[in-house]
N, C-alpha and C. Protein backbone atom coordinates (compact mmCIF):
# COMPACT_ATOMS: atom_id res chain seq x y z
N UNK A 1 -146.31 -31.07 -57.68
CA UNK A 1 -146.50 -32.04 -58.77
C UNK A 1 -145.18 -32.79 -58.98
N UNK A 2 -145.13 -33.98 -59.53
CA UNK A 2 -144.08 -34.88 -59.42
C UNK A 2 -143.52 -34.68 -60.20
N UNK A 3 -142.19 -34.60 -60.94
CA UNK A 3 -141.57 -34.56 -62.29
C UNK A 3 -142.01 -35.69 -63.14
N UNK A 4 -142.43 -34.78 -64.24
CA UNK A 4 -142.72 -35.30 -65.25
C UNK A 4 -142.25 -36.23 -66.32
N UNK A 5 -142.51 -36.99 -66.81
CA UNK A 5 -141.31 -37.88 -68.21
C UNK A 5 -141.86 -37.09 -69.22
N UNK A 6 -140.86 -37.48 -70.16
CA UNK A 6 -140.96 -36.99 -71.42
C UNK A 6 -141.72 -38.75 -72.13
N UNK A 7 -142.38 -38.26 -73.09
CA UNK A 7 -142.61 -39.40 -74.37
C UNK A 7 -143.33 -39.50 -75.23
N UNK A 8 -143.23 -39.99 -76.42
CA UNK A 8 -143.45 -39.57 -77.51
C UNK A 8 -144.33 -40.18 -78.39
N UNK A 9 -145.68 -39.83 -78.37
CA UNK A 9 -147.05 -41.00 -78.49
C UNK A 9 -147.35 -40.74 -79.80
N UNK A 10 -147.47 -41.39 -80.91
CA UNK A 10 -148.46 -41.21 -82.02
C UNK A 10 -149.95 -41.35 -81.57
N UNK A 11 -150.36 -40.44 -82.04
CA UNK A 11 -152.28 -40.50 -82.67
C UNK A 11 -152.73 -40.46 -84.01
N UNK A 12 -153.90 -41.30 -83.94
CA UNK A 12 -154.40 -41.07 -85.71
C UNK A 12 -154.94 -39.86 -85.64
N UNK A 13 -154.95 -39.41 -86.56
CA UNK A 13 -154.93 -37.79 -86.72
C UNK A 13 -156.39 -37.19 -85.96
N UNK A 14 -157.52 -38.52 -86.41
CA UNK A 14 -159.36 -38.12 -85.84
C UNK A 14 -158.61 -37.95 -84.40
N UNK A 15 -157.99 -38.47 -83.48
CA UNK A 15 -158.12 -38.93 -81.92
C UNK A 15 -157.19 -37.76 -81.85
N UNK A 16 -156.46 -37.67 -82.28
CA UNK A 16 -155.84 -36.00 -81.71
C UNK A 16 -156.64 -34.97 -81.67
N UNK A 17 -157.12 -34.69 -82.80
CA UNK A 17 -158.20 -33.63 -83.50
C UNK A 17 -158.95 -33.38 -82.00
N UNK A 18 -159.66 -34.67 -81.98
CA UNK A 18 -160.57 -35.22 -80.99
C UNK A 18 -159.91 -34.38 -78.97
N UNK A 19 -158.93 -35.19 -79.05
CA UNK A 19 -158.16 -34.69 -77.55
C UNK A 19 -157.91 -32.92 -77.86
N UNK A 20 -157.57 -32.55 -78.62
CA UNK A 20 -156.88 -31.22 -79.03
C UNK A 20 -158.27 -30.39 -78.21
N UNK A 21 -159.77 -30.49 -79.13
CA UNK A 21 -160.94 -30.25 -78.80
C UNK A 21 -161.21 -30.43 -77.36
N UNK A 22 -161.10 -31.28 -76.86
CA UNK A 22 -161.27 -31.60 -75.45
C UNK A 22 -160.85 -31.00 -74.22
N UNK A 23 -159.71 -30.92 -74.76
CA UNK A 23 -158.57 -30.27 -73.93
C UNK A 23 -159.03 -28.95 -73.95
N UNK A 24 -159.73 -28.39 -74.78
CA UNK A 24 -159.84 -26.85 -75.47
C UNK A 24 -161.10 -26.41 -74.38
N UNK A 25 -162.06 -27.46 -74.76
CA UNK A 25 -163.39 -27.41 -73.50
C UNK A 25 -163.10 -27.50 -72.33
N UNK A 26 -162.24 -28.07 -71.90
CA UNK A 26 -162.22 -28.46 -70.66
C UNK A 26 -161.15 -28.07 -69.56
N UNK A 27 -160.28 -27.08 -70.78
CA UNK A 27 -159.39 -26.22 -70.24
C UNK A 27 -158.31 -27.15 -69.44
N UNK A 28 -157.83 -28.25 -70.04
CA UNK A 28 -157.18 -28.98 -69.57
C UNK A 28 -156.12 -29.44 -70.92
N UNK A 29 -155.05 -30.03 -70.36
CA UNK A 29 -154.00 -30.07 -71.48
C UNK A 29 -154.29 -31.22 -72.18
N UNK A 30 -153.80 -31.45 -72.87
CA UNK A 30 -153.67 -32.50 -73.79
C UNK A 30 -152.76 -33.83 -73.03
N UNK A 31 -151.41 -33.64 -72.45
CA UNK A 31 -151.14 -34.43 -71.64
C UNK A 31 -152.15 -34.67 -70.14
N UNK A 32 -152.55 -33.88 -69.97
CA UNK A 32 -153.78 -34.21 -68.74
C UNK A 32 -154.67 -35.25 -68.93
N UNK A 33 -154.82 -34.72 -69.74
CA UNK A 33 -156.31 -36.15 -70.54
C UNK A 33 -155.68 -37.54 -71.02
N UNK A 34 -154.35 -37.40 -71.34
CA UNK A 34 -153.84 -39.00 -71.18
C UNK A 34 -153.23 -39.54 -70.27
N UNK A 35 -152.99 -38.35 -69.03
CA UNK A 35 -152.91 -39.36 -67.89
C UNK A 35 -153.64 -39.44 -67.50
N UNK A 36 -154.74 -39.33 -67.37
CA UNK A 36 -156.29 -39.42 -66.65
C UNK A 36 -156.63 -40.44 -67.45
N UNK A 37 -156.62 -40.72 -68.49
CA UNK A 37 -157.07 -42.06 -69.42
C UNK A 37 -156.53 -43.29 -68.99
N UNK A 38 -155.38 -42.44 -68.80
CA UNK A 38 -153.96 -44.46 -68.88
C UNK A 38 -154.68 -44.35 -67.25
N UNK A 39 -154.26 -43.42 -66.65
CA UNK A 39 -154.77 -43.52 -65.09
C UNK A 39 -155.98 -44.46 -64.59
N UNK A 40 -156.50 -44.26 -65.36
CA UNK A 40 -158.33 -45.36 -65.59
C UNK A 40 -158.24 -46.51 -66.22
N UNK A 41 -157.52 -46.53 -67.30
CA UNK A 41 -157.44 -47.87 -67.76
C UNK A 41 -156.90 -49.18 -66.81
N UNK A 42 -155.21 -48.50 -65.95
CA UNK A 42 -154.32 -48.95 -65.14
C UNK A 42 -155.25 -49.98 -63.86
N UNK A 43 -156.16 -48.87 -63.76
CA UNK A 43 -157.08 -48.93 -62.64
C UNK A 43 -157.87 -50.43 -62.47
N UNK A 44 -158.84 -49.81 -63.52
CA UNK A 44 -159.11 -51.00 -64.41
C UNK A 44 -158.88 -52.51 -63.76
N UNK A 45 -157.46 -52.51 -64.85
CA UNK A 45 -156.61 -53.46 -64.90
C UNK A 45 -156.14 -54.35 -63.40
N UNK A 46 -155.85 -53.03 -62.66
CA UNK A 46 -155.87 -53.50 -61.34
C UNK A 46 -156.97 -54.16 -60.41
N UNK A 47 -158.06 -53.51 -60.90
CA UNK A 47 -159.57 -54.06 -60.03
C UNK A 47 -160.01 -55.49 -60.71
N UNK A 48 -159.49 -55.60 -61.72
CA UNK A 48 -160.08 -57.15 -62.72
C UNK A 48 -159.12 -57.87 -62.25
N UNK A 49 -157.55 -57.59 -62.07
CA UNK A 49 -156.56 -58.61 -61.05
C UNK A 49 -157.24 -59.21 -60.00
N UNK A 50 -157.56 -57.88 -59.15
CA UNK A 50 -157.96 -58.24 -57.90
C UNK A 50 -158.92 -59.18 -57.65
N UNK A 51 -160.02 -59.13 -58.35
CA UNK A 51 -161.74 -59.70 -58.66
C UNK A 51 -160.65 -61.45 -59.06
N UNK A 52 -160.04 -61.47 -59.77
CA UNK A 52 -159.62 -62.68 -60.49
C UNK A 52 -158.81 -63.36 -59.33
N UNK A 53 -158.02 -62.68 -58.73
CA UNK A 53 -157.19 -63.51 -57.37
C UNK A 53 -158.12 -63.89 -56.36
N UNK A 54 -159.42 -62.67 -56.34
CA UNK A 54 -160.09 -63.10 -54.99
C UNK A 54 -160.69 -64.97 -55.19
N UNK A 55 -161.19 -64.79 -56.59
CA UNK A 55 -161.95 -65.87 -57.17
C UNK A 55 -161.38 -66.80 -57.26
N UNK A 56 -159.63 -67.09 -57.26
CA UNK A 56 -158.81 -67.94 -57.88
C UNK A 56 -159.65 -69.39 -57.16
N UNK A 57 -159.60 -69.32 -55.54
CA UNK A 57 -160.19 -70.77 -54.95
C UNK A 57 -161.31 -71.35 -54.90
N UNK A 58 -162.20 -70.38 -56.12
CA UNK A 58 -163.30 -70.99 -56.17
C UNK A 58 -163.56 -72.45 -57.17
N UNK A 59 -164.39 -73.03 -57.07
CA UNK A 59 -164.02 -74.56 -57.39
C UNK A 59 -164.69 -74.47 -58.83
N UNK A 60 -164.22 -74.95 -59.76
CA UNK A 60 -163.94 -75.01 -61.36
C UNK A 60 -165.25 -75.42 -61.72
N UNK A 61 -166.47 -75.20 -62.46
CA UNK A 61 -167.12 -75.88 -63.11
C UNK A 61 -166.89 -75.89 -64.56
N UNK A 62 -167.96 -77.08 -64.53
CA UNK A 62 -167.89 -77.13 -66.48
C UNK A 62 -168.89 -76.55 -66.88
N UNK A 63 -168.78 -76.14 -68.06
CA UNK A 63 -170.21 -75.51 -68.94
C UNK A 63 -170.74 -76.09 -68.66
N UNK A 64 -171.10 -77.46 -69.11
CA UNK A 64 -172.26 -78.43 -68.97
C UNK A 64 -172.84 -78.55 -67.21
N UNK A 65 -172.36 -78.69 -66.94
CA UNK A 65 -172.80 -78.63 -65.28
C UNK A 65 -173.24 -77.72 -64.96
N UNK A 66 -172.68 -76.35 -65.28
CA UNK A 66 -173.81 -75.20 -64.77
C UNK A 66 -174.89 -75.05 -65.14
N UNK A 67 -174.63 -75.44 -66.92
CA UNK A 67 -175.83 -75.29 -67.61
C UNK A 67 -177.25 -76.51 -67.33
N UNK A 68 -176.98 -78.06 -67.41
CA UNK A 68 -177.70 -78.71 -66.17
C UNK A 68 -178.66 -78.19 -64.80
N UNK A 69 -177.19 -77.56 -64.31
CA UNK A 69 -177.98 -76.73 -62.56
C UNK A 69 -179.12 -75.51 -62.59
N UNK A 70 -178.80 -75.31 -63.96
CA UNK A 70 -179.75 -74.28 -64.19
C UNK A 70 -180.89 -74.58 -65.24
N UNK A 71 -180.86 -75.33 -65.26
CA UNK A 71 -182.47 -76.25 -66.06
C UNK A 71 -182.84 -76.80 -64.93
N UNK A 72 -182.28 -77.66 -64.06
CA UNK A 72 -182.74 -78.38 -62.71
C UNK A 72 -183.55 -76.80 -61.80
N UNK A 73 -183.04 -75.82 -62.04
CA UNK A 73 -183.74 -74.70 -61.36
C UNK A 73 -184.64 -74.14 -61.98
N UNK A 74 -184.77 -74.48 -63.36
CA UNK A 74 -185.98 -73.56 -64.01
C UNK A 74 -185.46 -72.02 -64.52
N UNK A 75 -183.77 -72.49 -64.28
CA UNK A 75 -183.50 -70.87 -64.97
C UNK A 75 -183.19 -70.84 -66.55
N UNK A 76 -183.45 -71.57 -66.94
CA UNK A 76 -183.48 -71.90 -68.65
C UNK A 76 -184.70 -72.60 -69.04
C-alpha cells in the first residue's frame, strides 16, 4: 500500500454518524470509504472531460435549429 497523507476533513455530524455506521457494516474504515468516494467522484470527473474533448469538433447548433429539425421529423 502506498504511504498515506494525513488530512483533516470536517463532517456534519448526520454524514459522519452515517460513514461511522458504514464503515461498521462493511468492516471497512472510515478513511476507506472516502477514498473510494473521492476515487469515484475523480473518475467521474475524468470520463465527463473526456466525453466533452471527444465532442469539442462537433459543429455548434442553436436551440432553435434543433428544435425546428425536430418538428420537420415529427419528433415534437
Amino acid at each position: 500500500m502506498l504511504q498515506a497523507k494525513h488530512a483533516t476533513v470536517y463532517f456534519e455530524p448526520g454524514l459522519h454518524q452515517a460513514l461511522r455506521v458504514k464503515a461498521a457494516e462493511t468492516d471497512q474504515s472510515v478513511s476507506e470509504l472516502v477514498n473510494a468516494s473521492v476515487r469515484r467522484a475523480l473518475a467521474e470527473d475524468a470520463d465527463d472531460l473526456a466525453a466533452f474533448e471527444s465532442r469539442a469538433t462537433e459543429p455548434v447548433l442553436s436551440f432553435e435549429k434543433v428544435l425546428k429539425d425536430m418538428k420537420r421529423r415529427g419528433k415534437l
